[in-house]
N, C-alpha and C. Protein backbone atom coordinates (compact mmCIF):
# COMPACT_ATOMS: atom_id res chain seq x y z
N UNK A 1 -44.06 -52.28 69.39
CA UNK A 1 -43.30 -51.10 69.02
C UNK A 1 -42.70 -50.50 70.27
N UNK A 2 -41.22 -49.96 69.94
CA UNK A 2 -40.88 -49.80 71.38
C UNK A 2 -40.92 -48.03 70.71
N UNK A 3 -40.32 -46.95 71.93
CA UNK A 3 -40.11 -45.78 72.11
C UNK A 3 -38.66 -45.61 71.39
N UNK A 4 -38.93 -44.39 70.10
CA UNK A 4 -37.65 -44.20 69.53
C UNK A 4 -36.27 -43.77 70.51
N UNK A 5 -35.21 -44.02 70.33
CA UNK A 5 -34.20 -43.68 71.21
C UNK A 5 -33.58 -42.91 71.51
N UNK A 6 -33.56 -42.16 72.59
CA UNK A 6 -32.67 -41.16 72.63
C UNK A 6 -31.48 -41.15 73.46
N UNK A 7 -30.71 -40.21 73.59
CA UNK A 7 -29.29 -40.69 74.33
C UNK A 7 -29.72 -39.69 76.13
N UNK A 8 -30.59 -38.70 75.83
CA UNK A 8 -30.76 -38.30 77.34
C UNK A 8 -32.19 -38.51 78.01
N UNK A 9 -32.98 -39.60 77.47
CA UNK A 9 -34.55 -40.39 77.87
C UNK A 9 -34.20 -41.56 78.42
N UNK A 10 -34.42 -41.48 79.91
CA UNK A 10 -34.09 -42.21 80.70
C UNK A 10 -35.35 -43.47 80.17
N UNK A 11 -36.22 -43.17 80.10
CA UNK A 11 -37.29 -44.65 79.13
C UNK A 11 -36.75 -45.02 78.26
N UNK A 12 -35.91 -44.78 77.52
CA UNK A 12 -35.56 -45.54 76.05
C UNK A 12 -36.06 -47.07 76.17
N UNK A 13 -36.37 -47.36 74.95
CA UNK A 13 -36.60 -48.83 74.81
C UNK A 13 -38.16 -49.83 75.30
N UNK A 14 -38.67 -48.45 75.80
CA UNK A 14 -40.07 -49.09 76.65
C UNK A 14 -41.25 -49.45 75.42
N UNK A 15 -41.79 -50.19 76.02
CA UNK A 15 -42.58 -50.08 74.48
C UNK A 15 -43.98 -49.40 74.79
N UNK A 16 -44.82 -48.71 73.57
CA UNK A 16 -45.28 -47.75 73.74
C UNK A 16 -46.43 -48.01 74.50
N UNK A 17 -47.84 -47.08 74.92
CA UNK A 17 -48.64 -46.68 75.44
C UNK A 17 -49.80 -47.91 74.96
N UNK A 18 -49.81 -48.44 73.82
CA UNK A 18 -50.33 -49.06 73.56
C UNK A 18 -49.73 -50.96 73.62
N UNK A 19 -48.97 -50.81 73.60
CA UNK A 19 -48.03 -52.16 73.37
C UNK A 19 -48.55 -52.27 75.24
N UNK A 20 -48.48 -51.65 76.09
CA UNK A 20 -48.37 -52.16 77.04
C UNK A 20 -50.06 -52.19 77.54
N UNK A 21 -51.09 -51.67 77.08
CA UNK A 21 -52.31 -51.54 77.38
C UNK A 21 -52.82 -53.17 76.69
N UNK A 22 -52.01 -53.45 75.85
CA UNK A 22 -52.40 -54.76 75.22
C UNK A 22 -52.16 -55.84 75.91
N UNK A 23 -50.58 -55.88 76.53
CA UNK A 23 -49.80 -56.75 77.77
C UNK A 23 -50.92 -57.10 78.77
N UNK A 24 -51.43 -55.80 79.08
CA UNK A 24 -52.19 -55.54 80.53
C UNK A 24 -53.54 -56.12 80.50
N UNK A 25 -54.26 -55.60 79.69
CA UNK A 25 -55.42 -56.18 79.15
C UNK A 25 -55.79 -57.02 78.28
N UNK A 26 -55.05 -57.66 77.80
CA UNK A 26 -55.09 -58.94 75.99
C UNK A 26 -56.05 -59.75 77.26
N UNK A 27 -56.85 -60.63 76.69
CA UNK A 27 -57.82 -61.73 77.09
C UNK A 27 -56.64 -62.89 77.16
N UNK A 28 -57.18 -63.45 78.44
CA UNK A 28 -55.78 -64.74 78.70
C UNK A 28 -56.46 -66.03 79.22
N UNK A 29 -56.74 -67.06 78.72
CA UNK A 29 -57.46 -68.13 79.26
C UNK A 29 -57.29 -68.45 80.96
N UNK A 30 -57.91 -68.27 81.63
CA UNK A 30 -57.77 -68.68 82.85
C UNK A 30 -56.41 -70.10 83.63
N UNK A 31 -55.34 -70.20 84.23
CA UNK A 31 -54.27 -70.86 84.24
C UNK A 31 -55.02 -71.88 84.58
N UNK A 32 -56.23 -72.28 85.40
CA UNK A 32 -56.62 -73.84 85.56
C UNK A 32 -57.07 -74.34 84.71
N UNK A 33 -57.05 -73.82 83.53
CA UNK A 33 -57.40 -74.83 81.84
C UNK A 33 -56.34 -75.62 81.95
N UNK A 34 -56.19 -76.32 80.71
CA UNK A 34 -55.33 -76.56 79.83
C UNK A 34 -54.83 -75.51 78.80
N UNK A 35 -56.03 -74.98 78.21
CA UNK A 35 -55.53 -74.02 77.29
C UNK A 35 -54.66 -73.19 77.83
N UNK A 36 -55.52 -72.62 79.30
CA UNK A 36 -54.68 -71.15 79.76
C UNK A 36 -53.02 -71.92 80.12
N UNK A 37 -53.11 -73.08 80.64
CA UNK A 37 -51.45 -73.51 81.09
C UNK A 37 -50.57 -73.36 79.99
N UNK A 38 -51.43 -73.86 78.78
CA UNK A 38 -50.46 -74.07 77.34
C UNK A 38 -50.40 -72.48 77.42
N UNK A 39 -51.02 -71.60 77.08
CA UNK A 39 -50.92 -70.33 76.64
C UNK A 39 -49.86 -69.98 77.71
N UNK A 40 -49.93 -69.81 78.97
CA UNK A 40 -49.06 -69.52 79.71
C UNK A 40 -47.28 -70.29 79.87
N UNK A 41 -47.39 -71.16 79.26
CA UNK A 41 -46.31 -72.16 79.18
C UNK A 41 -45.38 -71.36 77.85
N UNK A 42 -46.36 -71.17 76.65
CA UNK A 42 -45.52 -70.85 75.85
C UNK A 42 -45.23 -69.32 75.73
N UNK A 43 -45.96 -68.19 76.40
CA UNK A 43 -45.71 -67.09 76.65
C UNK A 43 -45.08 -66.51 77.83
N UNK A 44 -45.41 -67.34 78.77
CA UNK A 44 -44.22 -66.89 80.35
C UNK A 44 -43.28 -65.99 79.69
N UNK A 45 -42.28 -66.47 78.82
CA UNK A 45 -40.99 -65.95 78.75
C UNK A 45 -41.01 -64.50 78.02
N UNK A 46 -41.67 -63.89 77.28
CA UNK A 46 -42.00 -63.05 76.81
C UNK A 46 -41.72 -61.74 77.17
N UNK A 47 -42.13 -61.78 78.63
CA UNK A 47 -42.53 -60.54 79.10
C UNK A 47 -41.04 -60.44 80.10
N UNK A 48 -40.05 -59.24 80.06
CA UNK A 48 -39.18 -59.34 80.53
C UNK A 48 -38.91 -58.04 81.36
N UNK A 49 -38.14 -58.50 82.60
CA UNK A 49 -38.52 -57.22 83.33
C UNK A 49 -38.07 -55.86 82.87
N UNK A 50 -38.21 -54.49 83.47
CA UNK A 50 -38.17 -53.61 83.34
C UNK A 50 -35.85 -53.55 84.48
N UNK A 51 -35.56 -52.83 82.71
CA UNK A 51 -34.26 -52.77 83.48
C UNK A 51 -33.61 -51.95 84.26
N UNK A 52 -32.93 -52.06 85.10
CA UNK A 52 -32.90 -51.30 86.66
C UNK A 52 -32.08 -49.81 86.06
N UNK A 53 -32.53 -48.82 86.55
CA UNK A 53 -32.75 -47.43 86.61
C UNK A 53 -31.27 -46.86 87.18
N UNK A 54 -30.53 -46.25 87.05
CA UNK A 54 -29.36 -45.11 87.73
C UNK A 54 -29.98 -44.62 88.63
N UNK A 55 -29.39 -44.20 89.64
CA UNK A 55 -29.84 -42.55 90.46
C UNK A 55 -30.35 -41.58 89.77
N UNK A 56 -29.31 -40.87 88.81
CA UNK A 56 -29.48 -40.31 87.38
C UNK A 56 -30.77 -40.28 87.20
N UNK A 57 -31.03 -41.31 86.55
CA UNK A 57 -32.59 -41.71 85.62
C UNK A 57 -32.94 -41.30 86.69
N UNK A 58 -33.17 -42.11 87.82
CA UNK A 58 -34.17 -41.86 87.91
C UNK A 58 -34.80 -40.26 88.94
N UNK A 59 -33.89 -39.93 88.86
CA UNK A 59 -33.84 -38.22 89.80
C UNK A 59 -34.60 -37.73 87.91
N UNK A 60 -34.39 -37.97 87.12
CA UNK A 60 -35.07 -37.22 85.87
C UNK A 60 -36.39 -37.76 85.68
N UNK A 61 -36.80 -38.67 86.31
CA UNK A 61 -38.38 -39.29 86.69
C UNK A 61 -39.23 -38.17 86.91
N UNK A 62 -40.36 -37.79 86.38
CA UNK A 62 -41.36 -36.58 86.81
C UNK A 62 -42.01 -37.67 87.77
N UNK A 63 -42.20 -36.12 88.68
CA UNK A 63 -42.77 -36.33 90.17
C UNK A 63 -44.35 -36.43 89.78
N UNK A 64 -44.67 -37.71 90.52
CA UNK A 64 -46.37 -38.43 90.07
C UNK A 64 -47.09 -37.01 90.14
N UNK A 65 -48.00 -36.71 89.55
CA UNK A 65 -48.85 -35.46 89.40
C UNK A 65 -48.46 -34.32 89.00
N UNK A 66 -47.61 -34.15 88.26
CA UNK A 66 -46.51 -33.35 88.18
C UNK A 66 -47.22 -33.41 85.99
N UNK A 67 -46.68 -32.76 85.32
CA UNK A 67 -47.42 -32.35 84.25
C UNK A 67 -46.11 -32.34 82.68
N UNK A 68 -44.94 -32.54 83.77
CA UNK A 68 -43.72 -32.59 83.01
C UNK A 68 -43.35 -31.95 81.69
């Protein structure tokens, strides 16, 4: 599930709090298997980077510790 869209949320499109706690933490067979290579072979592509930010955006970024 991604983040509904808005036209002045510099995140649009991220997917949510949970979608990415799953990314981060899902159980992944170790890459010197076989399994983990297959698993990694057919999921590599999946995960796609994060797309590059304006000045804009990102001057509307809350400052780390900051409560926004």
């Amino acid at each position: 599930m991604t983040r509904a869209l808005s036209h002045d949320d510099p995140l649009d499109g991220l997917p949510s709090r949970a979608r990415i706690a799953e990314l981060i933490l899902g159980s992944r067979p170790p890459l010197d298997t076989y399994a983990g290579w297959q698993h990694y072979r057919t999921h590599y592509d999946l995960l796609v980077p994060a797309p590059t930010i304006s000045p804009q955006q990102w001057s509307m970024l809350p400052e780390p510790g900051s409560t926004g």
